[in-house]
Protein backbone atom coordinates (compact mmCIF):
# COMPACT_ATOMS: atom_id res chain seq x y z
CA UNK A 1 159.75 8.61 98.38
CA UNK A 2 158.98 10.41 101.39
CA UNK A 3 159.78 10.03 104.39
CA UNK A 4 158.13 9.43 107.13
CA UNK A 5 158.79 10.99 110.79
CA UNK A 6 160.53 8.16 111.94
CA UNK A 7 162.82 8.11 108.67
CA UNK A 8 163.68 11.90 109.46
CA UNK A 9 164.76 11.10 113.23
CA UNK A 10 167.07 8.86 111.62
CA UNK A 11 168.45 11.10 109.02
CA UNK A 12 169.40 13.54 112.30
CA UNK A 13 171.02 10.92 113.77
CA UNK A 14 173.03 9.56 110.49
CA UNK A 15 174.02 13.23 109.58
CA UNK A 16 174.96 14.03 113.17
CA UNK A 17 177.24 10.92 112.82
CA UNK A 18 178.87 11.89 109.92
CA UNK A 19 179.27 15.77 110.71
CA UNK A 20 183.03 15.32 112.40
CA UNK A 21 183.19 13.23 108.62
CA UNK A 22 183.72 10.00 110.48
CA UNK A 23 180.62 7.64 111.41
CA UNK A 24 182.16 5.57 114.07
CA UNK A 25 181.21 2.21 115.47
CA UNK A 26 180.10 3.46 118.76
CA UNK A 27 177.62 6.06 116.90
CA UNK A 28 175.90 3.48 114.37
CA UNK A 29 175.65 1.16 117.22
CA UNK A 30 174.03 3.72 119.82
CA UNK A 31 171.42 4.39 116.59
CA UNK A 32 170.31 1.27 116.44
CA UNK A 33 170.19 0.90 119.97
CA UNK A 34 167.84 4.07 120.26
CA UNK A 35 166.01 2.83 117.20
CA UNK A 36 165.06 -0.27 119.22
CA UNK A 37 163.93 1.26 122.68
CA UNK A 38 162.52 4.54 122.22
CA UNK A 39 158.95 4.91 122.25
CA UNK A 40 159.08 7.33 119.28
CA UNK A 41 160.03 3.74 117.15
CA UNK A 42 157.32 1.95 118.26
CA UNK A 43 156.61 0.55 115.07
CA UNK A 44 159.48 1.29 113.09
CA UNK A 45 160.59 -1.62 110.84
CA UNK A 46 163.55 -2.11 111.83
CA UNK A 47 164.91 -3.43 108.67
CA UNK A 48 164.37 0.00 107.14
CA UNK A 49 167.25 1.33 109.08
CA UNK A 50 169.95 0.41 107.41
CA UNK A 51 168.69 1.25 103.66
CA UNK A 52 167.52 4.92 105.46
CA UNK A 53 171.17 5.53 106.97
CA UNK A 54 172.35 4.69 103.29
CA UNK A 55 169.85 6.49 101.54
CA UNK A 56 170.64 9.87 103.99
CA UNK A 57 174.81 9.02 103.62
CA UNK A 58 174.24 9.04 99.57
CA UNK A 59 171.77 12.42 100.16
CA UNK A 60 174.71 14.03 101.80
CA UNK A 61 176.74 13.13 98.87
CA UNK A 62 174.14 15.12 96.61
CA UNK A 63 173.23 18.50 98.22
CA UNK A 64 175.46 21.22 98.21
CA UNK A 65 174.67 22.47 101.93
CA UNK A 66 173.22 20.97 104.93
CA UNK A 67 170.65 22.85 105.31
CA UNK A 68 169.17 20.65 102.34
CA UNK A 69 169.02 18.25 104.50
CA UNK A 70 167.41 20.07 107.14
CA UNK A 71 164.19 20.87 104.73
CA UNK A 72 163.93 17.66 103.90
CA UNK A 73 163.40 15.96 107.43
CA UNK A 74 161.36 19.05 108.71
CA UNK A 75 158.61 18.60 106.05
CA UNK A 76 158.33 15.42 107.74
CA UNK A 77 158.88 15.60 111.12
CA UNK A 78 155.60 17.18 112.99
CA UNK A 79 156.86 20.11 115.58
CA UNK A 80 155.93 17.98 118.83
CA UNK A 81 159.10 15.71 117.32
CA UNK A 82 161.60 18.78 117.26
CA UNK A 83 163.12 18.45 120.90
CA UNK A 84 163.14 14.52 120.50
CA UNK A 85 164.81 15.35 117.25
CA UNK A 86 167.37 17.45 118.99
CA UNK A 87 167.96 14.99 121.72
CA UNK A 88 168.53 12.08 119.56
CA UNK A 89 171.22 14.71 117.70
CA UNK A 90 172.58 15.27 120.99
CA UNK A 91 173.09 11.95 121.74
CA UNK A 92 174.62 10.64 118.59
CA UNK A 93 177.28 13.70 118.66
CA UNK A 94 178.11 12.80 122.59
CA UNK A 95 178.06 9.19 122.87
CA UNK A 96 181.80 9.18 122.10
CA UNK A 97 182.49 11.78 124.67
CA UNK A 98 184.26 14.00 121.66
CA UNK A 99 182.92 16.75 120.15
CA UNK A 100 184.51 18.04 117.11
CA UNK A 101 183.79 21.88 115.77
CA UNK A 102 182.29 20.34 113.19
CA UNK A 103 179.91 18.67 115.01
CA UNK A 104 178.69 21.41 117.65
CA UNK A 105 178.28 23.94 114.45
CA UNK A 106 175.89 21.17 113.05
CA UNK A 107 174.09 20.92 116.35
CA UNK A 108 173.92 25.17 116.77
CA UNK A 109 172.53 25.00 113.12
CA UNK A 110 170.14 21.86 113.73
CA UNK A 111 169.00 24.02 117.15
CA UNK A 112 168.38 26.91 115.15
CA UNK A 113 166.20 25.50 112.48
CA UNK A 114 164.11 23.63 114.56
CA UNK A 115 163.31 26.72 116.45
CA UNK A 116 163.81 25.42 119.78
CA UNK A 117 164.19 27.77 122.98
CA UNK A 118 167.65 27.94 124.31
CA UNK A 119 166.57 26.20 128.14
CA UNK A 120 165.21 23.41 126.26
CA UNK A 121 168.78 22.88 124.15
CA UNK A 122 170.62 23.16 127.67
CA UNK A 123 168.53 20.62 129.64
CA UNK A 124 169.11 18.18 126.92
CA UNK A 125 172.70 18.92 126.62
CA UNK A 126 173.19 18.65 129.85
CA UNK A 127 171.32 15.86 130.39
CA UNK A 128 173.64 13.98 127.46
CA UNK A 129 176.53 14.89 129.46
CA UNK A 130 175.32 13.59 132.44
CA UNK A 131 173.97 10.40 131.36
CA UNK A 132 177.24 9.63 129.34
CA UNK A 133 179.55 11.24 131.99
CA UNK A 134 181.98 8.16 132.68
CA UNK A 135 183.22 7.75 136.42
C-alpha cells in the first residue's frame, strides 16, 4: 500500500520517536495531538493513526538502515511538505526537552535528505525550543 502524504508525516514523527529507541508517552501523545490540529491533517482519518505508527514501528523492524525509511516517505511526501516534515520531526524529538545523540543524528540525516537550507532548520529549531522552553 502506499502511502499517502499524510501517512509519511506520520512515519517522521513515529521514527523520530523511536530514534533515542524509546517511544515515550509524552511523544505518542504530542502525535496525536498534532495529528488533530494541524491544518496539514485536515482530513486525515484519524483512526488510521494508530495502524500507520504500527505499520512504520514493524517497517523499522525490517530495513537494515534508516535511510529506507527515508525513500519511502519522500516518494510520498510532495517538496512543499519537507519543512512541515522537518518541523513535525523537530517537535516530536523536543517535546520531552531531551535530546539523545541518537536522536539529533536522525534529525541531521532527516535535514539532509530533505534538502532543506540550513536558516530554515534553525528557525524551526529554534522555534521548538522556544515554544517548549519551560519557565
Amino acid at each position: 500500500m502506499a502511502l499517502s502524504a499524510q501517512d509519511a508525516l506520520v512515519y517522521l514523527m513515529v521514527v523520530t520517536s523511536a530514534a533515542d529507541t524509546d517511544i515515550s508517552a509524552i511523544e505518542l501523545d504530542r502525535i496525536g495531538s498534532l495529528a488533530d490540529r494541524l491544518p496539514v491533517f485536515i482530513g486525515y482519518d484519524r483512526e488510521r493513526l494508530a495502524q500507520m505508527a504500527s505499520d512504520c514501528v514493524d517497517l523499522t523492524r525490517k530495513v537494515e538502515d534508516l535511510d529506507s525509511i527515508i525513500d519511502i516517505v519522500l516518494a510520498a511526501l510532495p517538496k512543499r511538505l519537507h519543512d512541515t516534515a522537518y518541523a513535525l520531526a523537530v517537535e516530536i524529538a523536543a517535546v520531552d526537552l531531551e535530546l539523545e545523540q541518537e536522536e539529533l543524528r536522525w534529525l541531521e540525516m532527516l535535514r539532509d535528505r530533505l534538502d532543506l537550507d540550513r536558516l530554515t532548520t534553525a528557525a524551526i529549531e529554534v522555534s521548538a525550543r522556544a515554544r517548549l522552553r519551560k519557565a
